[in-house]
Protein backbone atom coordinates (compact mmCIF):
# COMPACT_ATOMS: atom_id res chain seq x y z
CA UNK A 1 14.95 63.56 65.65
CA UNK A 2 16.13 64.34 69.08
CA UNK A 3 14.61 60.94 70.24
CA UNK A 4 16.50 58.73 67.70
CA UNK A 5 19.14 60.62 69.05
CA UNK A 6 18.97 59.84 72.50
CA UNK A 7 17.99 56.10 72.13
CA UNK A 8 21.66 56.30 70.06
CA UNK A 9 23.34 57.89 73.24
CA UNK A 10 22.01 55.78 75.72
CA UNK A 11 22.39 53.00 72.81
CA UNK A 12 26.10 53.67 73.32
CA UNK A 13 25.98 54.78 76.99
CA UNK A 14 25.06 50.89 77.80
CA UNK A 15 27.46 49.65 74.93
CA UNK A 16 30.35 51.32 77.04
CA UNK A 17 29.46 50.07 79.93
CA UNK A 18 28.86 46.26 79.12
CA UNK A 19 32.21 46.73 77.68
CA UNK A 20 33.89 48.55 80.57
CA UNK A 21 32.38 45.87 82.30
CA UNK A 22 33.67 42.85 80.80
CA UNK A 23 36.94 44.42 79.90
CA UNK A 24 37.19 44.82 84.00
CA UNK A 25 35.85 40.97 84.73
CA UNK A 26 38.29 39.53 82.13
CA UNK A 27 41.89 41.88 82.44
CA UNK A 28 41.84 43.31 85.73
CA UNK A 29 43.04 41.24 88.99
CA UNK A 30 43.71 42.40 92.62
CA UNK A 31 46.70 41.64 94.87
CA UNK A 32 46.17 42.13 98.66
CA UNK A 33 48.11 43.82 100.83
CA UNK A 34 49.10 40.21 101.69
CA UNK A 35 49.35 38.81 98.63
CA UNK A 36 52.30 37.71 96.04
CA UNK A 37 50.90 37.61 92.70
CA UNK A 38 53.05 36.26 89.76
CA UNK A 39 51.70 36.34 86.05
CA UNK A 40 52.25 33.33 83.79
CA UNK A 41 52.95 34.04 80.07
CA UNK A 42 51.11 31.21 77.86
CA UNK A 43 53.24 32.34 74.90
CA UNK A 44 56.54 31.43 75.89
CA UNK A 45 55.47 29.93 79.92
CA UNK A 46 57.53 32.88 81.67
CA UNK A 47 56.73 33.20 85.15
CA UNK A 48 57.12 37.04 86.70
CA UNK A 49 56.26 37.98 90.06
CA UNK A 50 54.01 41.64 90.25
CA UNK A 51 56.23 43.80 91.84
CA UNK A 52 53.35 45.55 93.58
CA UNK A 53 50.16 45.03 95.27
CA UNK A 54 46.55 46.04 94.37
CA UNK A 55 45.73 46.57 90.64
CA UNK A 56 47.22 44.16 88.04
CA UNK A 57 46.04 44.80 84.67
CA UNK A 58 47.18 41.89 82.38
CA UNK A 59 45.81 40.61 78.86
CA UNK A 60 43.60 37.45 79.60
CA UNK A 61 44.76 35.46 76.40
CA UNK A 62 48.02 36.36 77.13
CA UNK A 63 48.52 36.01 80.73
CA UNK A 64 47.17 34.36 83.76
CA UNK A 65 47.93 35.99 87.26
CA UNK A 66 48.19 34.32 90.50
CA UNK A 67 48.29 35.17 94.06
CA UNK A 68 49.66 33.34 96.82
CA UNK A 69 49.35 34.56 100.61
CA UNK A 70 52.55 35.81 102.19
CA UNK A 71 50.79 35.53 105.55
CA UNK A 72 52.70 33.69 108.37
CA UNK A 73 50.32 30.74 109.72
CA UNK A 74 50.64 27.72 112.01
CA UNK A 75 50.89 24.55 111.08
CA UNK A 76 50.69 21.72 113.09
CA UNK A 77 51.31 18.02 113.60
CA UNK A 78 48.13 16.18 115.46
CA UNK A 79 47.34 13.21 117.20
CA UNK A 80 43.93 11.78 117.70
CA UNK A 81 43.19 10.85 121.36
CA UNK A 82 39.57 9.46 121.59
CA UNK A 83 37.30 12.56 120.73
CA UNK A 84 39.75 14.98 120.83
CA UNK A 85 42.79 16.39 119.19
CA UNK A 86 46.22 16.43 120.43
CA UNK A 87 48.65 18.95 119.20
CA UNK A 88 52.58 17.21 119.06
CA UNK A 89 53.98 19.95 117.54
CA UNK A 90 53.24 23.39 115.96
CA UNK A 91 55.84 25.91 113.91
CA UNK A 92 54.87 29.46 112.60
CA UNK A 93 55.79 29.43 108.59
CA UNK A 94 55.23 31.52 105.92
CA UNK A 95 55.79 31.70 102.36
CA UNK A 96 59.10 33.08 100.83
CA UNK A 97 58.45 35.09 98.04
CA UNK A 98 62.78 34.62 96.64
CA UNK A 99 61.57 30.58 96.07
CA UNK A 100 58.84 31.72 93.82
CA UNK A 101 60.02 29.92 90.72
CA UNK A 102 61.06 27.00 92.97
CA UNK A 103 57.83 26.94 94.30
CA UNK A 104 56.16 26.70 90.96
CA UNK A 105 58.91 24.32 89.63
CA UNK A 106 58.46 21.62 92.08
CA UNK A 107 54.31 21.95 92.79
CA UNK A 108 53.04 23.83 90.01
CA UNK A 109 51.09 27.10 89.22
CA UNK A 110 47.95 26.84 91.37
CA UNK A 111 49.47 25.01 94.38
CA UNK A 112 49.54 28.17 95.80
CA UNK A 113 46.42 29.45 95.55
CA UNK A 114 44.11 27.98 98.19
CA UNK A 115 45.50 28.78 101.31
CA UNK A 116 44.79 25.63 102.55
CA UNK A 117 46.72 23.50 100.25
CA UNK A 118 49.46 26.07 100.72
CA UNK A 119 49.58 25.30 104.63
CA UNK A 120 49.82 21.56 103.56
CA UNK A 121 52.80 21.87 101.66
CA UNK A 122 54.18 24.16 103.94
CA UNK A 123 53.78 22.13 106.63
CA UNK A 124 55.45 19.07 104.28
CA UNK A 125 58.94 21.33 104.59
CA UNK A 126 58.79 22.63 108.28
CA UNK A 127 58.54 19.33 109.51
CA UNK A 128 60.89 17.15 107.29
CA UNK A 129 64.07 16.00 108.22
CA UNK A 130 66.31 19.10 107.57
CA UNK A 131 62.95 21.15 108.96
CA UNK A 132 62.85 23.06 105.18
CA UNK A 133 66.47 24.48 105.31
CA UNK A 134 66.70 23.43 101.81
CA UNK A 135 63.68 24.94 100.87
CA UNK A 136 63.96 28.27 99.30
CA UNK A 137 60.38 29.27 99.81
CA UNK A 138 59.71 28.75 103.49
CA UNK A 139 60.57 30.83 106.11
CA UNK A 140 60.46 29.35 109.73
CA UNK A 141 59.15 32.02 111.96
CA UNK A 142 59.35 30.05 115.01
């Protein structure tokens, strides 16, 4: 008797925690410090930045939730000159979190989220003709 009921407690001991467990893989994201994350509603394809860092709890069939990095970085224009690299000209950017829907209009959800491909587009605006004054979501640090 008290066996069978311990092999039911620890039964639903581990039944918690494989649940607590994928509840926590599947709903629950975390912003950096550094970070801009915006949720994307598949219902009705709202886009709402997190107005907070660390924990964001969302519903996964509901929502997805995106970061992008707020960081400033350099980005620079390069010339190859036999085995080495020449820098022509570097600017300090960073990402403007007011363009966020601008952002996502013009290069989509996930452009943002390798930091990488972020610098790239970035780097597209700083150095075009009107160096990205008609770009709402870069900010020219220097």
């Amino acid at each position: 008797m008290i066996r069978n009921l311990l092999i039911g407690l620890a039964a639903l001991l581990l039944a918690a925690l494989l649940g607590f467990g994928i509840w926590f893989v599947c709903w629950v994201h975390w912003a950096e410090k550094h970070e801009l994350a915006y949720t994307f509603d598949r219902l009705n394809g709202e886009i709402t930045a997190v107005p907070h860092t660390g924990w964001v709890v969302r519903n996964p069939f509901y929502y997805t939730v995106n970061t992008i990095d707020l960081r400033p970085y350099q980005v620079s224009i390069t010339a190859r000159l036999g085995i080495s690299d020449r820098i022509l000209n570097a600017k300090l950017v960073s990402f403007n979190p007011e363009g966020l829907q601008t952002f996502i209009a013009w290069h989509g959800r996930g452009a943002g989220s390798d930091v990488e491909d972020l610098k790239e587009i970035l780097k597209c605006y700083a150095f075009d003709k009107q160096e990205g004054k008609d770009c709402p979501f870069l900010i020219l640090v220097s």
